[in-house]
N, C-alpha and C. Protein backbone atom coordinates (compact mmCIF):
# COMPACT_ATOMS: atom_id res chain seq x y z
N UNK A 1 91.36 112.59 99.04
CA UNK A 1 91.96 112.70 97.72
C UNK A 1 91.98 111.31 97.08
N UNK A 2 91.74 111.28 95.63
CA UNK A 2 91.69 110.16 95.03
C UNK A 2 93.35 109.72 94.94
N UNK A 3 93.21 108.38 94.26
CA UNK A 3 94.36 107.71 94.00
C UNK A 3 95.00 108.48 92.74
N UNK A 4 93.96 108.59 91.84
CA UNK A 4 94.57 108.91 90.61
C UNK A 4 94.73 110.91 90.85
N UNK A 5 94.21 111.59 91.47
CA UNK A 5 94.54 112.96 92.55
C UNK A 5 95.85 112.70 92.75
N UNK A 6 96.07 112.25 93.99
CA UNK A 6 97.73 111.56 94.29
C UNK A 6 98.88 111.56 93.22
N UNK A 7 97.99 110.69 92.22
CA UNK A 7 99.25 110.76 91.21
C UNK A 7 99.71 111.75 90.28
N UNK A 8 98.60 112.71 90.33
CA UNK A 8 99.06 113.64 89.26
C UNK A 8 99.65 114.57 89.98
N UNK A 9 98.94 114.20 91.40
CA UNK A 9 100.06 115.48 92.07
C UNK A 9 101.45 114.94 92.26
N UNK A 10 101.92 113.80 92.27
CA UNK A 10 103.36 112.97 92.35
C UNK A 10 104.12 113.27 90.84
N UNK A 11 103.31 113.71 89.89
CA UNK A 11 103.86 113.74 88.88
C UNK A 11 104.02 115.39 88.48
N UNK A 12 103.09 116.54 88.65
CA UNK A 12 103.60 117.82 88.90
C UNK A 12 104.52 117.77 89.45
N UNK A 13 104.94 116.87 90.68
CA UNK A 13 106.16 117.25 91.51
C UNK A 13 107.32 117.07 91.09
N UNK A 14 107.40 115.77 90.40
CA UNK A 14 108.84 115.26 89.45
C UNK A 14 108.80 115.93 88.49
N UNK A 15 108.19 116.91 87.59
CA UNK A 15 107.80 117.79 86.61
C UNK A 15 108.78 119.03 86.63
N UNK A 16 108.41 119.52 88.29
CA UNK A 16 109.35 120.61 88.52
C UNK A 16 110.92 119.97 88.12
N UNK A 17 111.33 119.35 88.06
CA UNK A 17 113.13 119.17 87.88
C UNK A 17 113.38 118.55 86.41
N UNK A 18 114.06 119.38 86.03
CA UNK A 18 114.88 118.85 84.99
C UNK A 18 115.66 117.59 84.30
N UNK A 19 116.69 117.88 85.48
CA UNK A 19 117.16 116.33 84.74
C UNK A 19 116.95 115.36 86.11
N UNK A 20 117.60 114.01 85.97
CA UNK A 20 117.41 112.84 86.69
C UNK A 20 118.06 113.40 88.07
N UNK A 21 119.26 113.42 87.91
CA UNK A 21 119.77 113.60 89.32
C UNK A 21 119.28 114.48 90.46
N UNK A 22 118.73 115.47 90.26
CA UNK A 22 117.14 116.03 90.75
C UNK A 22 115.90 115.31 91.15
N UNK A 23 115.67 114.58 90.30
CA UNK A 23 114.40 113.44 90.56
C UNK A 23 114.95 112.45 91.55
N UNK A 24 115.67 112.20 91.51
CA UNK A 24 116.64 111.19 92.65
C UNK A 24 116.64 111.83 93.75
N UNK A 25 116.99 112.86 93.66
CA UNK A 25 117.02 113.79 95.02
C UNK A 25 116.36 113.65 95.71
N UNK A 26 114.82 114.21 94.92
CA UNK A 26 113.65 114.10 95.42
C UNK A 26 113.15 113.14 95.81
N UNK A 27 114.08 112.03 94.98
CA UNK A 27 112.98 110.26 95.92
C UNK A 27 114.03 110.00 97.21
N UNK A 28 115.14 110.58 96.94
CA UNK A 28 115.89 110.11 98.21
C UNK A 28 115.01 110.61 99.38
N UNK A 29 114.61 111.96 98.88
CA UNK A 29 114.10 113.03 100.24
C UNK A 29 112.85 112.28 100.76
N UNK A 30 111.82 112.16 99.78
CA UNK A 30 110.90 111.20 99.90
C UNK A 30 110.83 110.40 100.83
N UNK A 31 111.85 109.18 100.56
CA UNK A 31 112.30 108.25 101.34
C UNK A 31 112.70 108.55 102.78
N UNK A 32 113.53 109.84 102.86
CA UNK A 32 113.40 110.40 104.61
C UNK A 32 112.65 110.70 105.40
N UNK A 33 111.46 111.25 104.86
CA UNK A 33 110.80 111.60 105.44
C UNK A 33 109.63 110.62 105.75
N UNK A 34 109.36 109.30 105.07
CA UNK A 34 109.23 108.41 105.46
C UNK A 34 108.86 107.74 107.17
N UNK A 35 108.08 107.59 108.02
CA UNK A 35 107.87 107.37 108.96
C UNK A 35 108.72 106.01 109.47
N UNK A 36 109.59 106.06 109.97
CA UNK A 36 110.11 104.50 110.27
C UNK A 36 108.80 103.18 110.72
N UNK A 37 109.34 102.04 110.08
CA UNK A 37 108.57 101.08 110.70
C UNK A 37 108.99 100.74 112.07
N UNK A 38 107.97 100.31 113.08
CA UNK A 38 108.39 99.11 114.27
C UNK A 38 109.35 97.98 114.34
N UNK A 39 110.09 97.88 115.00
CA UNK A 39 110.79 96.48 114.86
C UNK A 39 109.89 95.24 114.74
N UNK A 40 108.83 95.34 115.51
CA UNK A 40 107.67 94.26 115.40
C UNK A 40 107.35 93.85 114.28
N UNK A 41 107.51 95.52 113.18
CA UNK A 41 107.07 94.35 111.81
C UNK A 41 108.14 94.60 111.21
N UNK A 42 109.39 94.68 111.12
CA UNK A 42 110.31 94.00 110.49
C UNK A 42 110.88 92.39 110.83
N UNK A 43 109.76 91.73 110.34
CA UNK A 43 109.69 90.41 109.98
C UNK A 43 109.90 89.49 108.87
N UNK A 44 110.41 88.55 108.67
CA UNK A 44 110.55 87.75 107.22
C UNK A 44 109.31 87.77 106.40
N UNK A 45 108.01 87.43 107.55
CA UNK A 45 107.07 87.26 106.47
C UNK A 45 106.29 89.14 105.83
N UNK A 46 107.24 89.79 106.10
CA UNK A 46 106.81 91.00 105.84
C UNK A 46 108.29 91.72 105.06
N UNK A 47 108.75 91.05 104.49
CA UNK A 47 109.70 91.20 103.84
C UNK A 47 109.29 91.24 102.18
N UNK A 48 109.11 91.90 101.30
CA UNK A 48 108.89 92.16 100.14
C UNK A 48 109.91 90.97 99.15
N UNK A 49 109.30 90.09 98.79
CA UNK A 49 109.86 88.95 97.98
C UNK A 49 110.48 89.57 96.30
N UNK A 50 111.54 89.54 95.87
CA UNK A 50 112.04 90.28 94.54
C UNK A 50 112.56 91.66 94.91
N UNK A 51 112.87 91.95 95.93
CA UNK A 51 113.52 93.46 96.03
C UNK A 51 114.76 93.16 96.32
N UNK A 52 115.87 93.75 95.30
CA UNK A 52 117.19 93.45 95.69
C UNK A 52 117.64 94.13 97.24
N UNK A 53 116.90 95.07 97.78
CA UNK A 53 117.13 95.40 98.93
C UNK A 53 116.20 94.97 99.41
N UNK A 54 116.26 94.93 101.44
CA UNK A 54 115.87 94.11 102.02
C UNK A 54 114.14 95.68 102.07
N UNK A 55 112.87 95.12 101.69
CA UNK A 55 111.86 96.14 101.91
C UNK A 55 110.51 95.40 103.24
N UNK A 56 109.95 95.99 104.07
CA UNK A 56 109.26 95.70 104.72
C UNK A 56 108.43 96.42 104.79
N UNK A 57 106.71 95.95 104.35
CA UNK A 57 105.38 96.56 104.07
C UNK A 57 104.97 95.84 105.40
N UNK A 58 104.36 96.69 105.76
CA UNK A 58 103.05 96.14 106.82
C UNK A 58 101.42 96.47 106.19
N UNK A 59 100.61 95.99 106.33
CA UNK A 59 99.34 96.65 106.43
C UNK A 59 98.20 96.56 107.46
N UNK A 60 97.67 96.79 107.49
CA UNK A 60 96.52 96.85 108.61
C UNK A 60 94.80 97.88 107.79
N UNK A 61 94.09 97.25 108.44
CA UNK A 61 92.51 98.06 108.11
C UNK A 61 92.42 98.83 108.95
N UNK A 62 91.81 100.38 108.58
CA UNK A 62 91.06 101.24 109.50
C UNK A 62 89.87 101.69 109.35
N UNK A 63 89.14 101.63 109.68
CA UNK A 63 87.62 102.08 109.42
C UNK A 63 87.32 101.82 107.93
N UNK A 64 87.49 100.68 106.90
CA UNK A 64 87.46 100.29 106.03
C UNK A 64 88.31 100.53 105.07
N UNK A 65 89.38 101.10 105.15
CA UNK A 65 90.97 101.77 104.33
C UNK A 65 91.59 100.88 104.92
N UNK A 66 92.51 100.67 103.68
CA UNK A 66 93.84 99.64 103.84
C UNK A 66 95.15 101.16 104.37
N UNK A 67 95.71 100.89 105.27
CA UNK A 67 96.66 101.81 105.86
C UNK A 67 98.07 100.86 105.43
N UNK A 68 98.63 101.46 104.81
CA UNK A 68 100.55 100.34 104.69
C UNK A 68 101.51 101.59 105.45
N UNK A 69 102.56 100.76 105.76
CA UNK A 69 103.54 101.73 106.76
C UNK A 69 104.54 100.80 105.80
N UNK A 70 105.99 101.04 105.78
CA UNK A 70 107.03 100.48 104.82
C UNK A 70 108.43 101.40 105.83
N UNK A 71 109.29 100.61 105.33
CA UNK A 71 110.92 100.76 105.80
C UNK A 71 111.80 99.85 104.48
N UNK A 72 112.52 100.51 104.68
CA UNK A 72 113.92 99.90 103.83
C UNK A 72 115.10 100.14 103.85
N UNK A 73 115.69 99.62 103.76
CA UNK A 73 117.26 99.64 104.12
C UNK A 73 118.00 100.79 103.33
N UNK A 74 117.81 100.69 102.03
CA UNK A 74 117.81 101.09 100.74
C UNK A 74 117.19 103.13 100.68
N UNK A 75 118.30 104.04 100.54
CA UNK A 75 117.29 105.38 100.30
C UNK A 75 116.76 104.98 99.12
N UNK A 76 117.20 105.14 98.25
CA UNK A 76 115.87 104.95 96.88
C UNK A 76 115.26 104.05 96.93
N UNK A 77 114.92 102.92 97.41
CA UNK A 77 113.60 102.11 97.89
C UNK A 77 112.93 102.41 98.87
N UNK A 78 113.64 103.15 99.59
CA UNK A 78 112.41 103.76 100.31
C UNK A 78 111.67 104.94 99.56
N UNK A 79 112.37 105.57 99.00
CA UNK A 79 111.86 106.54 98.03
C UNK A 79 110.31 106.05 97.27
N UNK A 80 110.91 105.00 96.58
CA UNK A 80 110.17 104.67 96.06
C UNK A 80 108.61 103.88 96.89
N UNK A 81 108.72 103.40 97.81
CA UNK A 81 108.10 102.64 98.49
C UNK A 81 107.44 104.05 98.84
N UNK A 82 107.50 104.80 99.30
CA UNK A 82 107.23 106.26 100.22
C UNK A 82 105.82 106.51 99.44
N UNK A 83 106.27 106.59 97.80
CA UNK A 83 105.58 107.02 97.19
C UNK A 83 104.20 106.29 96.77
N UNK A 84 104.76 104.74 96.72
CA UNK A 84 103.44 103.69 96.56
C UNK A 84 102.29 103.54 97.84
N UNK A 85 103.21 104.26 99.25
CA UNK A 85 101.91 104.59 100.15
C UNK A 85 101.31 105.92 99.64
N UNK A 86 101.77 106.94 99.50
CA UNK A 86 101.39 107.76 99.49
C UNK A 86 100.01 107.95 98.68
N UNK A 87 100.02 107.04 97.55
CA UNK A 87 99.22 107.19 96.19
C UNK A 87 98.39 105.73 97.43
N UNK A 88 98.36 104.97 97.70
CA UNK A 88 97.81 103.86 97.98
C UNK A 88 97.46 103.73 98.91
N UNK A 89 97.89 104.17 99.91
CA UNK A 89 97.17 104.01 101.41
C UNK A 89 95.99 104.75 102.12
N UNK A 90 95.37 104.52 102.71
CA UNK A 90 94.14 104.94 103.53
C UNK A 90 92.83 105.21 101.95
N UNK A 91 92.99 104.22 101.39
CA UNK A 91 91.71 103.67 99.92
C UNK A 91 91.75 102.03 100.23
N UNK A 92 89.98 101.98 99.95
CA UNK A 92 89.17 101.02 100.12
C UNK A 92 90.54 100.11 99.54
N UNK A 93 90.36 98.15 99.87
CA UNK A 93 90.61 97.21 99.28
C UNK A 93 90.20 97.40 97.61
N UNK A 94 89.17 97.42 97.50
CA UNK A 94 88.86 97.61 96.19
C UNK A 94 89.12 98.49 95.62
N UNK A 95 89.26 100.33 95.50
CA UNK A 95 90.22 101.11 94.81
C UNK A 95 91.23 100.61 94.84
N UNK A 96 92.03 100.26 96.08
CA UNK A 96 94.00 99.64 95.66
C UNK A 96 93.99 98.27 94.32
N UNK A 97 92.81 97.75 94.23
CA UNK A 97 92.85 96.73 93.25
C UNK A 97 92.34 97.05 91.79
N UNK A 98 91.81 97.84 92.18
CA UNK A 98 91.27 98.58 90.37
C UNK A 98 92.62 99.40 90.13
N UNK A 99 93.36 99.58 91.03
CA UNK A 99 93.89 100.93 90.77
C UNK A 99 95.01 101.05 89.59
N UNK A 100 94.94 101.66 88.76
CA UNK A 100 95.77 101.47 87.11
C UNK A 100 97.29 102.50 88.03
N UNK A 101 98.20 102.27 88.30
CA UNK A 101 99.29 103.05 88.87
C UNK A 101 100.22 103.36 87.35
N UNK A 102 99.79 104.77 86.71
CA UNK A 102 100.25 105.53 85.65
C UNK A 102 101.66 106.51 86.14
N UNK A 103 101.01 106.78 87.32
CA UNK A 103 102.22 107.84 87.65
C UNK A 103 103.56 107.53 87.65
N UNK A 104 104.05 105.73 87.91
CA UNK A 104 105.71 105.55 87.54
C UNK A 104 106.07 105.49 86.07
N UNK A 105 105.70 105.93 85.22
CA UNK A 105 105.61 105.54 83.85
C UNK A 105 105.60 106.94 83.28
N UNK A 106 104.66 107.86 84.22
CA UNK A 106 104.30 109.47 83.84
C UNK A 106 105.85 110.25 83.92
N UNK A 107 106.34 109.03 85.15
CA UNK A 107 107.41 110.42 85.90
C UNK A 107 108.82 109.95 85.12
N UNK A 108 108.68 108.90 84.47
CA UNK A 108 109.86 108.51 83.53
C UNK A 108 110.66 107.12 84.63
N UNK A 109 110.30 106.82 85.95
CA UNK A 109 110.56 105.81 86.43
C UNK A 109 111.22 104.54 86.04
N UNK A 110 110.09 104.38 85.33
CA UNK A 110 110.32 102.87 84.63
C UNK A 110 111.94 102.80 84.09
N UNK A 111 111.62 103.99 82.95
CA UNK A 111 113.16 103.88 82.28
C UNK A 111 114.32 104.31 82.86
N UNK A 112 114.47 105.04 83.84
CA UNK A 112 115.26 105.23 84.76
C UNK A 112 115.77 104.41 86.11
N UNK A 113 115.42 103.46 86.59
CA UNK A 113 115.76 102.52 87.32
C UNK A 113 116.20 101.44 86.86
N UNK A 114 117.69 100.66 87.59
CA UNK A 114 117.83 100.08 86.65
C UNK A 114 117.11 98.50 87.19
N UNK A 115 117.13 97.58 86.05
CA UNK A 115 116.50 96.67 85.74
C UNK A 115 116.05 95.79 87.54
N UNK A 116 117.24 95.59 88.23
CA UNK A 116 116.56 95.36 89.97
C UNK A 116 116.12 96.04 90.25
N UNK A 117 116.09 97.31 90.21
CA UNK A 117 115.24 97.89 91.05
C UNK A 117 113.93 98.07 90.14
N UNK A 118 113.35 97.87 89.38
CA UNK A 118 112.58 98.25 88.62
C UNK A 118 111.77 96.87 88.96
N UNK A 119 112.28 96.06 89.04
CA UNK A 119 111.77 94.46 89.31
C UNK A 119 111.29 94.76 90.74
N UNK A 120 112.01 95.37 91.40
CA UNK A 120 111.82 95.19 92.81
C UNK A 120 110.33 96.19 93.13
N UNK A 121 110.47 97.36 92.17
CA UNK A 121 109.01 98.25 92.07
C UNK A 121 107.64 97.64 91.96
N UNK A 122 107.94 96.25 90.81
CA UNK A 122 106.61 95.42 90.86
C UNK A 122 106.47 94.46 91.53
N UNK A 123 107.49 94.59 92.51
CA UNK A 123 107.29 93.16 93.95
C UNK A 123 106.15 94.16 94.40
N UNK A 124 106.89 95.45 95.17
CA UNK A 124 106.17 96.10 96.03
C UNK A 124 104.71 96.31 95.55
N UNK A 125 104.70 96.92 94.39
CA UNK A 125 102.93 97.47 93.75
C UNK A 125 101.98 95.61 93.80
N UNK A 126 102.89 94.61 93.81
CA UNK A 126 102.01 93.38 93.23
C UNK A 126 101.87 93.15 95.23
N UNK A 127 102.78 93.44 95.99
CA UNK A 127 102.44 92.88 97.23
C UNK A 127 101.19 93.96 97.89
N UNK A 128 101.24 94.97 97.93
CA UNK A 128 100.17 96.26 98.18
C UNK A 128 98.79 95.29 97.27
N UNK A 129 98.42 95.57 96.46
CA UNK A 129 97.45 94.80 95.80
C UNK A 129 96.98 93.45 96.09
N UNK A 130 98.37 92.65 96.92
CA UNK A 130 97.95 91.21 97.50
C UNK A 130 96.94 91.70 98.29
N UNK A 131 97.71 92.89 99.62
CA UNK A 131 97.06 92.87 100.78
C UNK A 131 95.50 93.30 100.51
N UNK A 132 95.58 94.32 99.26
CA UNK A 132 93.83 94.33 98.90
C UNK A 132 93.12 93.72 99.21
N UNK A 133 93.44 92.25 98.06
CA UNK A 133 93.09 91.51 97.67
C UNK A 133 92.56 90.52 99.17
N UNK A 134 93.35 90.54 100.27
CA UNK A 134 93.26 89.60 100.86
C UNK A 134 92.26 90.27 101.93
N UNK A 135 92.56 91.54 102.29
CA UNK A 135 91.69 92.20 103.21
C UNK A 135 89.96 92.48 102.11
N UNK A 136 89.99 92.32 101.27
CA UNK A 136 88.54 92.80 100.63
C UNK A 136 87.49 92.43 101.14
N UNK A 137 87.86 90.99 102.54
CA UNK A 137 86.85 90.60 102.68
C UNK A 137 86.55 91.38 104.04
N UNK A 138 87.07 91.94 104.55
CA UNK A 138 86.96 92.60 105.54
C UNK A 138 86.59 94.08 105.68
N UNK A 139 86.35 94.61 104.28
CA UNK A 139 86.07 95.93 104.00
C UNK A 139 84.67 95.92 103.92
């Protein structure tokens, strides 16, 4: 499935509910179901820089896909984090770096989080895109 696949299906999904406190729901749930990270990589240098809660991305290459695994302290950052693998992980270095991410903007995100956490949304999407960036040469 494509990236931009992913997103429209992330955005049918927030579609189904009405108002916010529903959509919350759903990122809380999100966020549970979430695979825990390793203690191994809950590390400083894997600590998401600008997230008012404490967030930890890992990544790693698999057969030329960038794979990210994430934890957070935080249910709605993990929520949210849940969702930036979901749309982003197991695609080339180079799709995660072209990749135009419409769907937090589609689902009303942006204006609904408030101003930290919304900051903390473009730590995570700008650190995912580092690791692109840094693995591209390895793809």
């Amino acid at each position: 499935m494509s990236i931009n696949d992913t997103q429209e299906e992330l955005i049918e999904e927030f579609g189904l509910f009405e108002d916010w406190a529903d959509k919350y729901e759903y990122l809380i749930d999100l966020g549970k179901k979430l695979p825990g990270l390793s203690d191994e990589f809950k590390t400083e240098e894997n600590v998401i820089k600008g997230c008012q809660s404490r967030v930890w991305l890992h990544a790693f290459m698999q057969e030329g896909k960038l794979i990210f695994q994430a934890d957070s302290e935080a249910v709605i950052v993990k929520g949210l984090i849940s969702m930036l693998i979901r749309v982003l992980s197991e695609h080339t270095p180079s799709d995660i770096m072209k990749a135009d991410l419409y769907f937090i903007d589609r689902i009303g995100m942006s204006q609904h989080l408030a101003q930290t956490r919304s900051n903390g949304l473009l730590s995570m999407v700008k650190q995912m895109k580092n690791y692109a960036l840094a693995y591209s040469s390895q793809a």
